[in-house]
N, C-alpha and C. Protein backbone atom coordinates (compact mmCIF):
# COMPACT_ATOMS: atom_id res chain seq x y z
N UNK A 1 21.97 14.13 6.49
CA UNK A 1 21.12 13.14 7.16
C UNK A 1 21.99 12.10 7.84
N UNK A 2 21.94 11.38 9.13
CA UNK A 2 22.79 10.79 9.44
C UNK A 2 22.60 9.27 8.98
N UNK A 3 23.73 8.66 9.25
CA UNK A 3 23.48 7.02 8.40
C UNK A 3 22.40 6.26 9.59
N UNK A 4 22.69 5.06 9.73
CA UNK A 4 22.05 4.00 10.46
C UNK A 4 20.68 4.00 10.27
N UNK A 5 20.04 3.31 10.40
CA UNK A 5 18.88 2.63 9.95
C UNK A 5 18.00 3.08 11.79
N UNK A 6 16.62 3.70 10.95
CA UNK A 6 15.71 4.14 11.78
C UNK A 6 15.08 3.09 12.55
N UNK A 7 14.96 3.12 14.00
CA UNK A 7 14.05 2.11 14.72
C UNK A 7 12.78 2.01 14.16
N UNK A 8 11.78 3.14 13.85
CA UNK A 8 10.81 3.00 13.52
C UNK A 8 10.01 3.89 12.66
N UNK A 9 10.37 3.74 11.60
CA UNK A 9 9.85 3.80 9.89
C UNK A 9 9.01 3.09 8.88
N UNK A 10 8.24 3.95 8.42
CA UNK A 10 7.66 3.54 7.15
C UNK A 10 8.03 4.03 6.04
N UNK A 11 8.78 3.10 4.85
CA UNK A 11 9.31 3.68 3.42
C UNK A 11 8.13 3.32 2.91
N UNK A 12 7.99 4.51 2.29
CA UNK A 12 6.79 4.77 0.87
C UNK A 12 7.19 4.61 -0.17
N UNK A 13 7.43 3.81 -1.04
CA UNK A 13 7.93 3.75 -2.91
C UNK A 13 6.91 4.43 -3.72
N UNK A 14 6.89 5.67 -4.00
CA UNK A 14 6.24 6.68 -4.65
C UNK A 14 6.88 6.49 -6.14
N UNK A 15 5.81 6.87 -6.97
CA UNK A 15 5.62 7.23 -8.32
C UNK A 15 6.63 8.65 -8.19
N UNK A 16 7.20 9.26 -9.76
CA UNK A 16 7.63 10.03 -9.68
C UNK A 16 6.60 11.32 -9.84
N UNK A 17 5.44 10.95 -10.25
CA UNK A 17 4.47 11.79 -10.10
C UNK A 17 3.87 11.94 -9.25
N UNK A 18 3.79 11.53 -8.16
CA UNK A 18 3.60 12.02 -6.62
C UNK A 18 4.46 12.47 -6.15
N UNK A 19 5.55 12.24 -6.06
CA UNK A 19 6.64 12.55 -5.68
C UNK A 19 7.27 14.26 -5.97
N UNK A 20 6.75 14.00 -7.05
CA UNK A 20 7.23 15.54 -7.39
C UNK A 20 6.34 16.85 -6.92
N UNK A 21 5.00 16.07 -6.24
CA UNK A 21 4.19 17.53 -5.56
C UNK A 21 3.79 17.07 -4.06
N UNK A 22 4.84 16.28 -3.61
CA UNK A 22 4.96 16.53 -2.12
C UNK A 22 6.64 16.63 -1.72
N UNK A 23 6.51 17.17 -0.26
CA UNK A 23 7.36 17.47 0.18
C UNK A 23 7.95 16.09 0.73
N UNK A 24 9.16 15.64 0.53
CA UNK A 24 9.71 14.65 0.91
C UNK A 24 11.52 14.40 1.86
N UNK A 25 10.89 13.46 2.34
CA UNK A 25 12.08 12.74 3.39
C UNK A 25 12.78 11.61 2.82
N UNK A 26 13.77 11.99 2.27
CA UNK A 26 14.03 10.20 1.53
C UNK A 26 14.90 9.06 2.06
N UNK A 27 14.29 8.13 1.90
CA UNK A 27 14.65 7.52 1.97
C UNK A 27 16.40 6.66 1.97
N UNK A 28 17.02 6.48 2.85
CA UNK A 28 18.35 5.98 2.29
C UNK A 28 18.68 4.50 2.22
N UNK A 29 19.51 4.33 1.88
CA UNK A 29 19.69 3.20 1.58
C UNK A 29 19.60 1.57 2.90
N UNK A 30 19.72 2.54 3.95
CA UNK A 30 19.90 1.63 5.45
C UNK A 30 18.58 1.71 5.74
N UNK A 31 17.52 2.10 5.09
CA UNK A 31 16.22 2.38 5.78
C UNK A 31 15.17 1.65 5.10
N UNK A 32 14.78 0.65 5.84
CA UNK A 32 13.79 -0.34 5.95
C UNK A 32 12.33 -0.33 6.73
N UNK A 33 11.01 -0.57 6.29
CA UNK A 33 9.59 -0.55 6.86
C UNK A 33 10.35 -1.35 8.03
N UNK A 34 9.65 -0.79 9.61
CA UNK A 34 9.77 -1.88 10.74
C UNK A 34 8.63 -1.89 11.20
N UNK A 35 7.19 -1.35 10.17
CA UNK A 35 6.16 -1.88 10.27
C UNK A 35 5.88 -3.74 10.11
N UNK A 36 4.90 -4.29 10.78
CA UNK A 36 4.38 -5.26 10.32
C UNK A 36 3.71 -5.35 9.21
N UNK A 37 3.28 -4.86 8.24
CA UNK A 37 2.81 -4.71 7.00
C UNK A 37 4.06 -4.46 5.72
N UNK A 38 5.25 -4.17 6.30
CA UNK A 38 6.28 -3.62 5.35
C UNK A 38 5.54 -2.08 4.87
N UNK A 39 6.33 -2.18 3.84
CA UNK A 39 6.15 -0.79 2.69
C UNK A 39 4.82 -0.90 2.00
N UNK A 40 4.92 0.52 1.64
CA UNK A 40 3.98 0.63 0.78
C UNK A 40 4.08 1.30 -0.45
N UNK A 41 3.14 1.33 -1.26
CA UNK A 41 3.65 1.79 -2.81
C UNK A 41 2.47 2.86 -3.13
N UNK A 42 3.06 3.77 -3.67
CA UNK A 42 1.82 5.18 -3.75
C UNK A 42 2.17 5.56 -5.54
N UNK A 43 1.27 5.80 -5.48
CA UNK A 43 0.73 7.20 -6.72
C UNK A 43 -0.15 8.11 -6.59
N UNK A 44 0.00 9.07 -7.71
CA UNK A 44 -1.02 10.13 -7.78
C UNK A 44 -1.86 9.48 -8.58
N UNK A 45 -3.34 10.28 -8.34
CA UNK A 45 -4.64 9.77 -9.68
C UNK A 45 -5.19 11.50 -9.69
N UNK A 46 -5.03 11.66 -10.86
CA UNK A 46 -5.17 12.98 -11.53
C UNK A 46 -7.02 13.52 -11.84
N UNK A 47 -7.05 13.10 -10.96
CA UNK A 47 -8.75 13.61 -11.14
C UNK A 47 -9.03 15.19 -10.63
N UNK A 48 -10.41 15.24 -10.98
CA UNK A 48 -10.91 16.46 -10.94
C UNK A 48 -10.13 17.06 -9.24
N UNK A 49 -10.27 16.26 -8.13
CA UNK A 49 -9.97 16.28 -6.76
C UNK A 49 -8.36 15.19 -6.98
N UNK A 50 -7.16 16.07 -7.04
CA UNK A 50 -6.42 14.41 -7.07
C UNK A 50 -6.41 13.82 -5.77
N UNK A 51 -5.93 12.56 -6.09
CA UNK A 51 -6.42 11.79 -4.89
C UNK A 51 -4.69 11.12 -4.84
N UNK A 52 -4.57 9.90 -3.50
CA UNK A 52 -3.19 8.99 -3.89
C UNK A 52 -3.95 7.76 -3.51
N UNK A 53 -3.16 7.17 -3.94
CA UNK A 53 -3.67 5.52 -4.15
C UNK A 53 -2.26 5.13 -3.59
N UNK A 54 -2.72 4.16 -2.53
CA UNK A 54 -1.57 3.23 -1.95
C UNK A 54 -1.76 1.83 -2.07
N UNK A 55 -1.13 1.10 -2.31
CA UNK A 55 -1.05 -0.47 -2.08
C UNK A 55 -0.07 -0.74 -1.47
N UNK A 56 -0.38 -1.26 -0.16
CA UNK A 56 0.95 -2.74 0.47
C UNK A 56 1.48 -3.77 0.17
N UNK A 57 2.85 -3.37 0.44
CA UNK A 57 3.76 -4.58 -0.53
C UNK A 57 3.42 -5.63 -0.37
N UNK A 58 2.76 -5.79 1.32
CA UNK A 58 2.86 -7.60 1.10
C UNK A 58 1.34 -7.84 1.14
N UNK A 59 0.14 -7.12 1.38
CA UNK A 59 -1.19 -7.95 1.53
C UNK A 59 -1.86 -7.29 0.53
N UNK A 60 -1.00 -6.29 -0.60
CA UNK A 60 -1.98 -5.43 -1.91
C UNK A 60 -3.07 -4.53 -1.38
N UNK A 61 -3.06 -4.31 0.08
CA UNK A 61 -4.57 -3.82 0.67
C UNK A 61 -4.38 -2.01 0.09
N UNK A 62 -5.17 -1.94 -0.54
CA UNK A 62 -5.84 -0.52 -1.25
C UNK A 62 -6.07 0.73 -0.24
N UNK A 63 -5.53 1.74 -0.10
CA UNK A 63 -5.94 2.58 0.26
C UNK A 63 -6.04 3.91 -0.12
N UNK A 64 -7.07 4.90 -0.42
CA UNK A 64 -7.02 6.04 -0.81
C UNK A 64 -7.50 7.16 -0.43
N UNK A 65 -6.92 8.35 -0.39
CA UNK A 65 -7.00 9.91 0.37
C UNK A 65 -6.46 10.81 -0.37
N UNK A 66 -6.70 11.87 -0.29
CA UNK A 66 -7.01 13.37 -0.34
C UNK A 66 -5.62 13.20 -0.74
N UNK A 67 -5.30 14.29 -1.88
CA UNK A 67 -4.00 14.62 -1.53
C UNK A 67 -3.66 15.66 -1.37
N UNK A 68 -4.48 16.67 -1.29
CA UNK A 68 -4.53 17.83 -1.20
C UNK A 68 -4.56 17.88 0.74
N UNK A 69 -4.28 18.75 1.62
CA UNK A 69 -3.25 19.37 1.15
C UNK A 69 -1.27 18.80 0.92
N UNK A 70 -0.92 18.59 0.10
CA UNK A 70 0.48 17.97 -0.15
C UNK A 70 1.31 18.03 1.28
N UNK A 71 1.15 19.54 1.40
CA UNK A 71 2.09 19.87 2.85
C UNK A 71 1.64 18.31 3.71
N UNK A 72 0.68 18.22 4.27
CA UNK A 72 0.56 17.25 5.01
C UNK A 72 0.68 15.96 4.62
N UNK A 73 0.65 15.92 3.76
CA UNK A 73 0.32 14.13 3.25
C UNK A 73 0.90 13.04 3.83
N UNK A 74 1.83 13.09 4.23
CA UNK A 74 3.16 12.00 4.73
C UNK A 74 2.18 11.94 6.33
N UNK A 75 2.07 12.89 7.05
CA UNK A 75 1.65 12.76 8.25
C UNK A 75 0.63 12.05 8.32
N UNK A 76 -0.62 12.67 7.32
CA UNK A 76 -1.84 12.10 7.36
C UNK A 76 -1.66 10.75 6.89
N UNK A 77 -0.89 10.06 6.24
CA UNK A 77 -0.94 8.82 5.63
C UNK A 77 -0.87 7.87 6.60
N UNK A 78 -0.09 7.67 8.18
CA UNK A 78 0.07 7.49 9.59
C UNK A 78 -1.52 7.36 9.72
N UNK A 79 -2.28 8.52 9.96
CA UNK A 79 -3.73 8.12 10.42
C UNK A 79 -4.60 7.00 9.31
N UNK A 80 -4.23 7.73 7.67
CA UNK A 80 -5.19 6.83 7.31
C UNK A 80 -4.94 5.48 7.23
N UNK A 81 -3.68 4.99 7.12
CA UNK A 81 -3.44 3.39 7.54
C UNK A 81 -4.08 2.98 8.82
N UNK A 82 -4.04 3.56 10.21
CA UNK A 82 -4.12 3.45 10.77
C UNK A 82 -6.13 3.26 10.83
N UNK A 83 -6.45 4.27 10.36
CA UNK A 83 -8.46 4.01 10.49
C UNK A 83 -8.56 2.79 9.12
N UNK A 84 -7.65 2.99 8.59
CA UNK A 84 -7.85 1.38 7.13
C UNK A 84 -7.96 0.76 7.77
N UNK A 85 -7.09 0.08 8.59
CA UNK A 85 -6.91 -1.52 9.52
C UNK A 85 -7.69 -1.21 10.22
N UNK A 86 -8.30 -0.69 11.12
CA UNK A 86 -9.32 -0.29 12.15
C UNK A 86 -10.70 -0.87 11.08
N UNK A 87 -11.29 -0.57 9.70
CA UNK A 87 -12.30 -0.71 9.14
C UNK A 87 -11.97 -2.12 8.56
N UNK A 88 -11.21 -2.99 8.50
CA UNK A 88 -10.59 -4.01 8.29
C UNK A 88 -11.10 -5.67 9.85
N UNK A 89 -11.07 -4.40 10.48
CA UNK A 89 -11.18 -5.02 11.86
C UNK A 89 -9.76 -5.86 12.52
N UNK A 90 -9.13 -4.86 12.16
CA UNK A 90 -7.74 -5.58 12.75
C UNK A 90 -7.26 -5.45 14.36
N UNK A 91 -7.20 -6.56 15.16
CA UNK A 91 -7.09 -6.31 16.49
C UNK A 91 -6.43 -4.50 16.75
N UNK A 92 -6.75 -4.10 18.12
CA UNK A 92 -6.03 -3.25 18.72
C UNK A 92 -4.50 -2.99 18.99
N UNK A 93 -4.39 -4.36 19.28
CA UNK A 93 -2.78 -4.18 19.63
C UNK A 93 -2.33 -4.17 18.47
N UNK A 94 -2.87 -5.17 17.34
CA UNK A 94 -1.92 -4.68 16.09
C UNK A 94 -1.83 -3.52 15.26
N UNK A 95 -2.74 -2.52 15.81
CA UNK A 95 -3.01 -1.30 15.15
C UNK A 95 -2.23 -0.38 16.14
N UNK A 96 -2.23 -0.73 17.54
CA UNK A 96 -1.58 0.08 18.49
C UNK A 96 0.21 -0.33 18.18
N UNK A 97 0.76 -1.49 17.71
CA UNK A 97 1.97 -1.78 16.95
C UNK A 97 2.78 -1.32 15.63
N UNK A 98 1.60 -1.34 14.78
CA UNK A 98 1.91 -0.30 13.31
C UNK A 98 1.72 0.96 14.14
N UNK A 99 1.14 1.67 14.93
CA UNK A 99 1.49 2.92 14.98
C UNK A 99 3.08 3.52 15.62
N UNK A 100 3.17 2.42 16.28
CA UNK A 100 4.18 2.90 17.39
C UNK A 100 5.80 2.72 16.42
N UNK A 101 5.36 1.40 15.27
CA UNK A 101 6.45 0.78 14.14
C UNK A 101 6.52 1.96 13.22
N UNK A 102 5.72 3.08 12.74
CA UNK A 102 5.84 4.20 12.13
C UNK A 102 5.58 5.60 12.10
N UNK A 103 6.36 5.97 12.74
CA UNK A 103 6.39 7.37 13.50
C UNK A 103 7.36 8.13 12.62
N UNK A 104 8.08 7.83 12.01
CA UNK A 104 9.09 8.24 10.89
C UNK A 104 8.15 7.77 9.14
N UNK A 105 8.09 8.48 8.73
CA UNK A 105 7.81 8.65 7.32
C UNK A 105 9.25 8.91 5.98
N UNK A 106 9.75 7.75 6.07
CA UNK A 106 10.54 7.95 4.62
C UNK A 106 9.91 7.79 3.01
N UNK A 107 10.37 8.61 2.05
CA UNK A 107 9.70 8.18 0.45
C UNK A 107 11.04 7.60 0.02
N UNK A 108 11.00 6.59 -1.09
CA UNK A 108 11.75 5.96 -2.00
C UNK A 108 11.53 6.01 -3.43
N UNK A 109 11.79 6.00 -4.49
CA UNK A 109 11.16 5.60 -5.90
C UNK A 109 10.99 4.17 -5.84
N UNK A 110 9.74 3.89 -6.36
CA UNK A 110 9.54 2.28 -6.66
C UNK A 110 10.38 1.40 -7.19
N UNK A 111 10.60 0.47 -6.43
CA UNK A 111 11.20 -0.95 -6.97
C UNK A 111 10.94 -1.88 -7.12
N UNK A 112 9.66 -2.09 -7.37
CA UNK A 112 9.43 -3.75 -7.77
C UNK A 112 7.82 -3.27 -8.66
N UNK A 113 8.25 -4.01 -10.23
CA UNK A 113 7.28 -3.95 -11.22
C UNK A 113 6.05 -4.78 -11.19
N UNK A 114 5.62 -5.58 -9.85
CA UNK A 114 4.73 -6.20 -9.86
C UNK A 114 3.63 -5.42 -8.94
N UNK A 115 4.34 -4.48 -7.92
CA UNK A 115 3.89 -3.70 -7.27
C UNK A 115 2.67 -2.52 -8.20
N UNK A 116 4.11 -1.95 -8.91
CA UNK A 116 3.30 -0.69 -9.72
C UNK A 116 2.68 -1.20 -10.49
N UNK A 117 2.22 -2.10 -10.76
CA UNK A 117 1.22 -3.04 -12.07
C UNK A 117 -0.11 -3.17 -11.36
N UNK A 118 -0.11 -3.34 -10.06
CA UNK A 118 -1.05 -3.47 -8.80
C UNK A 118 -1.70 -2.44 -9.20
N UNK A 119 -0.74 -1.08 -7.97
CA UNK A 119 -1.34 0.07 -8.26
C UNK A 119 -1.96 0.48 -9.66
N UNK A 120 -1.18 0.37 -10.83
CA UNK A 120 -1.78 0.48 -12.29
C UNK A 120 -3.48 -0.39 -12.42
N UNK A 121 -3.59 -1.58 -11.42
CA UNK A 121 -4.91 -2.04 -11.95
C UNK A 121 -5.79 -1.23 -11.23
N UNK A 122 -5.46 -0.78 -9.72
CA UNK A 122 -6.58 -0.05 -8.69
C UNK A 122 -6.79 0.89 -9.27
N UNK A 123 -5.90 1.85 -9.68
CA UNK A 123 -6.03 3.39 -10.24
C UNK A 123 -7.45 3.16 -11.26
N UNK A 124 -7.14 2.62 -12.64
CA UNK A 124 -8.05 1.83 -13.54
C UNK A 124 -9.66 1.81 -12.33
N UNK A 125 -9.61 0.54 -11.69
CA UNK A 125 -10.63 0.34 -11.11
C UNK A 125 -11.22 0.78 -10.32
N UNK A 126 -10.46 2.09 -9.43
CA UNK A 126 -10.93 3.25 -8.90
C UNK A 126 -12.02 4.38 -9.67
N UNK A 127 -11.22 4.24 -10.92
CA UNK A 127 -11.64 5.13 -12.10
C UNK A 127 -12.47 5.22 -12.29
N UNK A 128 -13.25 3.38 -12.12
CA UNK A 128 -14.48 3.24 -12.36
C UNK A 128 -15.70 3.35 -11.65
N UNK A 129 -15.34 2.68 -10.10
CA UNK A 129 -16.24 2.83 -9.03
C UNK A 129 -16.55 3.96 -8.53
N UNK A 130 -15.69 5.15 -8.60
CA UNK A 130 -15.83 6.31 -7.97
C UNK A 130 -17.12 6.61 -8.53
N UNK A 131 -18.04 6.38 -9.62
CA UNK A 131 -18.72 6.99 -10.07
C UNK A 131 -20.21 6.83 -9.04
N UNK A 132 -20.07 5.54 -8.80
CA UNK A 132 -20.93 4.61 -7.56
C UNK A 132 -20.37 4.74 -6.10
N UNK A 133 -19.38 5.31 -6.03
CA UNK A 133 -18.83 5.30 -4.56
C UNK A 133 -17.75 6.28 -4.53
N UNK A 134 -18.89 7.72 -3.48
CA UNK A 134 -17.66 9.51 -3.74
C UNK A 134 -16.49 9.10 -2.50
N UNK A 135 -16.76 8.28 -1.58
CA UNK A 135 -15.92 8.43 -0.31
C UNK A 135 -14.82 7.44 -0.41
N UNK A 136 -13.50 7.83 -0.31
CA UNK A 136 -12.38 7.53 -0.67
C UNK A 136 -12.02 5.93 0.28
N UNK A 137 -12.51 6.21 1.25
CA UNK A 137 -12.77 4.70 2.35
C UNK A 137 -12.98 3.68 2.32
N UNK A 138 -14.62 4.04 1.85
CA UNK A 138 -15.48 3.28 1.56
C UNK A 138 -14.76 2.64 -0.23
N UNK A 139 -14.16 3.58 -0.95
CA UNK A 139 -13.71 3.03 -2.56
C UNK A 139 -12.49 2.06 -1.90
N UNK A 140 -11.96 2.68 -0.83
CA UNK A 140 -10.51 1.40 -0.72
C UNK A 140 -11.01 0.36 0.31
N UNK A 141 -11.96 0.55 0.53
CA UNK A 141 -12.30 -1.13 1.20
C UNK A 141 -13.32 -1.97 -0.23
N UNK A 142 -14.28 -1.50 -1.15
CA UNK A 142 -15.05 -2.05 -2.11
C UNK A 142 -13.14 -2.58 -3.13
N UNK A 143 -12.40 -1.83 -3.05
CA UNK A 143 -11.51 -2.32 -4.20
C UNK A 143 -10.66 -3.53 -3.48
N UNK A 144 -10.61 -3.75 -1.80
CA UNK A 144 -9.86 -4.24 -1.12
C UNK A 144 -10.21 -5.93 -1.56
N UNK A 145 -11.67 -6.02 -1.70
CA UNK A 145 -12.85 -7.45 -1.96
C UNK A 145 -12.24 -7.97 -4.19
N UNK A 146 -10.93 -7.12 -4.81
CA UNK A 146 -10.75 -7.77 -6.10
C UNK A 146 -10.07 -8.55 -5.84
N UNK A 147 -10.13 -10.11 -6.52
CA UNK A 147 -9.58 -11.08 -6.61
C UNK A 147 -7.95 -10.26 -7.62
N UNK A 148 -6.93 -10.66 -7.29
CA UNK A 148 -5.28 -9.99 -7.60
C UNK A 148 -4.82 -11.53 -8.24
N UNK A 149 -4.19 -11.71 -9.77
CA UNK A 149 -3.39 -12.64 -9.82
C UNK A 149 -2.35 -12.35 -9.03
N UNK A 150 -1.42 -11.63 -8.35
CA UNK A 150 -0.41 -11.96 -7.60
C UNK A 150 -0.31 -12.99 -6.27
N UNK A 151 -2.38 -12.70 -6.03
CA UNK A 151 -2.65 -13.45 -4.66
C UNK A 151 -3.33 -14.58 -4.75
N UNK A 152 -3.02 -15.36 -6.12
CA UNK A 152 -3.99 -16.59 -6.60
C UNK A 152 -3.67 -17.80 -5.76
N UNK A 153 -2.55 -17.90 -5.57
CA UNK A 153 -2.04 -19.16 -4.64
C UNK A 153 -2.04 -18.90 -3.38
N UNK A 154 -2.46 -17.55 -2.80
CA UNK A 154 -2.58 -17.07 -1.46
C UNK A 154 -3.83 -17.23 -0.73
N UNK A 155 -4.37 -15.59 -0.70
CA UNK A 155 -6.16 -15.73 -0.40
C UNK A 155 -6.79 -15.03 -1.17
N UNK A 156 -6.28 -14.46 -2.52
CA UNK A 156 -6.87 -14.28 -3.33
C UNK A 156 -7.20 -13.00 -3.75
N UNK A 157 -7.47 -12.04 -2.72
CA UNK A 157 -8.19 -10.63 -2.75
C UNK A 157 -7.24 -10.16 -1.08
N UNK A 158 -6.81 -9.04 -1.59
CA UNK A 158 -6.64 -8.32 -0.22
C UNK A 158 -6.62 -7.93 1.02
N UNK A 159 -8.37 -7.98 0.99
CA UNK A 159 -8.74 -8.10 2.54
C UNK A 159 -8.59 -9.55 2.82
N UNK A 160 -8.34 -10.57 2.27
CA UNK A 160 -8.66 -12.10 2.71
C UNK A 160 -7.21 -12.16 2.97
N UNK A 161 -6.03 -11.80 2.29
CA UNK A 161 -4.68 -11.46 2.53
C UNK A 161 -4.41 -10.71 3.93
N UNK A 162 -5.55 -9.85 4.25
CA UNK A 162 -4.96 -9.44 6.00
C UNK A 162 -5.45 -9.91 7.05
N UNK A 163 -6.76 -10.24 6.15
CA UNK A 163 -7.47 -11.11 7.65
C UNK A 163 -6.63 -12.69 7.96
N UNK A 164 -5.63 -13.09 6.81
CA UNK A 164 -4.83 -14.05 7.52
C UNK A 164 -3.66 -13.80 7.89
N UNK A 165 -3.46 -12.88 7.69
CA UNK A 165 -2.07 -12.21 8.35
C UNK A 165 -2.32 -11.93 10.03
N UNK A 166 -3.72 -11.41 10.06
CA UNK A 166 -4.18 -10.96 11.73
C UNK A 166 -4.44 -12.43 12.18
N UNK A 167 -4.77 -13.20 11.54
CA UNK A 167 -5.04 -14.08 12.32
C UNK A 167 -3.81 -14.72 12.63
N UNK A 168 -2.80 -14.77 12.22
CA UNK A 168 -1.44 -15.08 11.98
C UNK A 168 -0.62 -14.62 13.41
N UNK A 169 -1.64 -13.48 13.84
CA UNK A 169 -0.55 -12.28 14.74
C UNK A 169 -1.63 -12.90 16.02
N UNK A 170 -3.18 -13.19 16.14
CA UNK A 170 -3.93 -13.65 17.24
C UNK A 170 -3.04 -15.14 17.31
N UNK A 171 -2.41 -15.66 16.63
CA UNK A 171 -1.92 -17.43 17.04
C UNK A 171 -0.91 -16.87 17.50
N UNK A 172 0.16 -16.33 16.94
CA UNK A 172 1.27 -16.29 17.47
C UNK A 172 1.71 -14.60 17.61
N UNK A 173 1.55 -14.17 18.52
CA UNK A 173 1.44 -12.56 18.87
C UNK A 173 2.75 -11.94 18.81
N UNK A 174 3.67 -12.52 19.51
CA UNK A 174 4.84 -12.82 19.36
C UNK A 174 5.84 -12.47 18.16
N UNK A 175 5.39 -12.80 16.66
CA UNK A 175 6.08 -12.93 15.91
C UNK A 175 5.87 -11.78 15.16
N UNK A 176 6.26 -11.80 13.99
CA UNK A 176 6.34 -10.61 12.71
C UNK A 176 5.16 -11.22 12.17
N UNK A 177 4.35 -10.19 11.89
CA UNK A 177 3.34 -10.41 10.32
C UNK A 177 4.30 -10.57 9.12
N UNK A 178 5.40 -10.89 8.89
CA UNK A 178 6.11 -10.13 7.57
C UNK A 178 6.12 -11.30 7.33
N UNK A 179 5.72 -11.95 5.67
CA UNK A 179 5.67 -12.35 4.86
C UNK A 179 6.20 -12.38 3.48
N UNK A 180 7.01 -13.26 2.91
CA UNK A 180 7.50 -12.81 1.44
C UNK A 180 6.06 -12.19 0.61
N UNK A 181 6.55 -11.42 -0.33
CA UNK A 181 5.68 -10.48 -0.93
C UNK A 181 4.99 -11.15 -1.68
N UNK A 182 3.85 -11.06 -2.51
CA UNK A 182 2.96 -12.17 -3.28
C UNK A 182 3.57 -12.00 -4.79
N UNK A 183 3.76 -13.35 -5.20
CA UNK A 183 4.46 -13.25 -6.54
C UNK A 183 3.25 -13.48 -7.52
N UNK A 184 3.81 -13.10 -8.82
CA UNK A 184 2.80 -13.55 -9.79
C UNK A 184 2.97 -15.04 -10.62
N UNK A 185 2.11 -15.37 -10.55
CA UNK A 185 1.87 -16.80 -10.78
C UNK A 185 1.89 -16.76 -12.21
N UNK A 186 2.81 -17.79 -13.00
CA UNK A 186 2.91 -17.90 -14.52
C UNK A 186 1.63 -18.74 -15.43
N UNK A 187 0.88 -19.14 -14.26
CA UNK A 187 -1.06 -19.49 -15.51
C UNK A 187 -1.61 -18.69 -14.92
N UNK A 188 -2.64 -18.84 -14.48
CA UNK A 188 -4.18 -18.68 -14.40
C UNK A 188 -4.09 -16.79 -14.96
N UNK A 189 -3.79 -16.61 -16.08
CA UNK A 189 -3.35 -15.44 -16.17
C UNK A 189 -4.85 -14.41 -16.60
N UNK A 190 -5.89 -14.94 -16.52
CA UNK A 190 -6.96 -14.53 -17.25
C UNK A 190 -7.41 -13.24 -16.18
N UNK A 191 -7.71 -13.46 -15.11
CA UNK A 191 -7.74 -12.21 -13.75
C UNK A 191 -7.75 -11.22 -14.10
N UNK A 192 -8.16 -9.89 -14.52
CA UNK A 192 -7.47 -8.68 -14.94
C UNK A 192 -6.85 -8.18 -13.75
N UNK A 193 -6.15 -8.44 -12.74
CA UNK A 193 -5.42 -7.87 -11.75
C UNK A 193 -4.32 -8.63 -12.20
N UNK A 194 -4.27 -9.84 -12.98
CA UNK A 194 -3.09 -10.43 -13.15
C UNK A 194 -2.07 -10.02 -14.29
N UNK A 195 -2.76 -8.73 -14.62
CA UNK A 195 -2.29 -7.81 -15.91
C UNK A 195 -1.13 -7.32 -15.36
N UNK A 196 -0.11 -7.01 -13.96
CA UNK A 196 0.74 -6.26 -13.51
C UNK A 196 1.63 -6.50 -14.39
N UNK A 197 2.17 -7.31 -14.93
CA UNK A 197 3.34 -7.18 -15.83
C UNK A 197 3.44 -6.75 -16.55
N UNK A 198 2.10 -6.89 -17.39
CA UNK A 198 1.82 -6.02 -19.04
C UNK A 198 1.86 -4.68 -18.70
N UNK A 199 1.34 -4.29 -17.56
CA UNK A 199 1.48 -2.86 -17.61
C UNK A 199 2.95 -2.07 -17.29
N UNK A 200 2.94 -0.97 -18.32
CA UNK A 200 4.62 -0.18 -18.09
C UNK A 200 4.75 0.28 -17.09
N UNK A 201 5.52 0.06 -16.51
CA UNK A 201 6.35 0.81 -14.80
C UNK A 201 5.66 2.22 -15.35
N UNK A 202 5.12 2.96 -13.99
CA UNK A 202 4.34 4.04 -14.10
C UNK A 202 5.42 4.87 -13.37
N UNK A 203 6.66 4.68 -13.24
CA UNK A 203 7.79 5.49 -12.53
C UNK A 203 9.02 5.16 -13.11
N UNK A 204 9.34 5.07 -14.50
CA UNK A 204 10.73 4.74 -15.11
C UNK A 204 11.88 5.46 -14.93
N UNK A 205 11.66 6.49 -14.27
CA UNK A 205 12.64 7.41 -13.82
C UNK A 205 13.05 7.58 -12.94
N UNK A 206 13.83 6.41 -11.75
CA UNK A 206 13.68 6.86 -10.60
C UNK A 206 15.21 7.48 -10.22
């Protein structure tokens, strides 16, 4: 693989259990999201249909699809970000920008335990809604509306996390959406999204 760092990539920080039933591009060490959203963080969810569950590093926004068929997954993940922010209502140009920012698909193993604690609460709360809601879309925009302790001092819930990020990009068009990542706040710990720490890295093996 050659060195230097890709113009335009998206690194995926995958679970090692996703990871191990798709086909992958990995990630190296010079290779950085030059999306406006940054990275994103995936797992598998082992259901009857498995499915993957993604969260974004920096706005937690939920998304979930098919994972079947594996062969494709990396490709299709390009569209479904792409119709997410579209159901989000995220301007054009910024959807016509993430596409053009990730045309390259790299995977990584996860690195940051506040991340996979995320994903660990959606998976959980996926678990539950699916029963009330079969379409994978429609489940990652209803999970997009949970209040996240990581986003307590922010906007709180996900989608309120991108709709100020877009609005961020309508003031000043110009600039990066990129934002330091949402930390977890040491009170208001009661949240059950604010559980990410308690929960064990769901990828200790990377």
């Amino acid at each position: 693989m050659p060195s230097g760092r890709i113009t335009s990539v998206l690194v995926v920080h995958a679970t090692r259990a996703l990871r191990d039933r798709m086909p992958t591009t990995r990630a190296t060490s010079d290779d950085v999201s030059t999306t406006a959203l940054v990275a994103w963080y995936a797992t598998r969810l082992p259901w009857r249909r498995p499915a993957v569950l993604s969260v974004n590093h920096t706005t937690l926004l939920p998304l979930l699809m098919p994972l079947a068929p594996a062969a494709t997954l990396l490709a299709r993940v390009l569209e479904a970000i792409t119709e997410l922010l579209h159901h989000h209502h995220a301007p054009a140009d910024l959807i016509a920008t993430e596409q053009t920012a990730m045309t390259e698909v790299r995977v990584a193993p996860t690195a940051d335990r506040s991340s996979v604690g995320v994903l660990n609460e959606f998976a959980r709360l996926a678990d539950w809604h699916r029963t009330d809601i079969d379409d994978l879309l429609d489940l990652s925009l209803r999970l997009a509306t949970t209040p996240l302790g990581p986003l307590y001092r922010r906007h709180i819930s996900p989608d309120r996390e991108l709709t100020a990020l877009i609005n961020q990009h309508q003031r000043q068009p110009t600039e990066s959406l990129q934002q330091p990542p949402p930390q977890e706040p040491r009170q208001h710990r009661g949240n059950a999204a604010a559980t990410a720490d308690r929960h064990k890295v769901a990828d200790p093996k990377r």
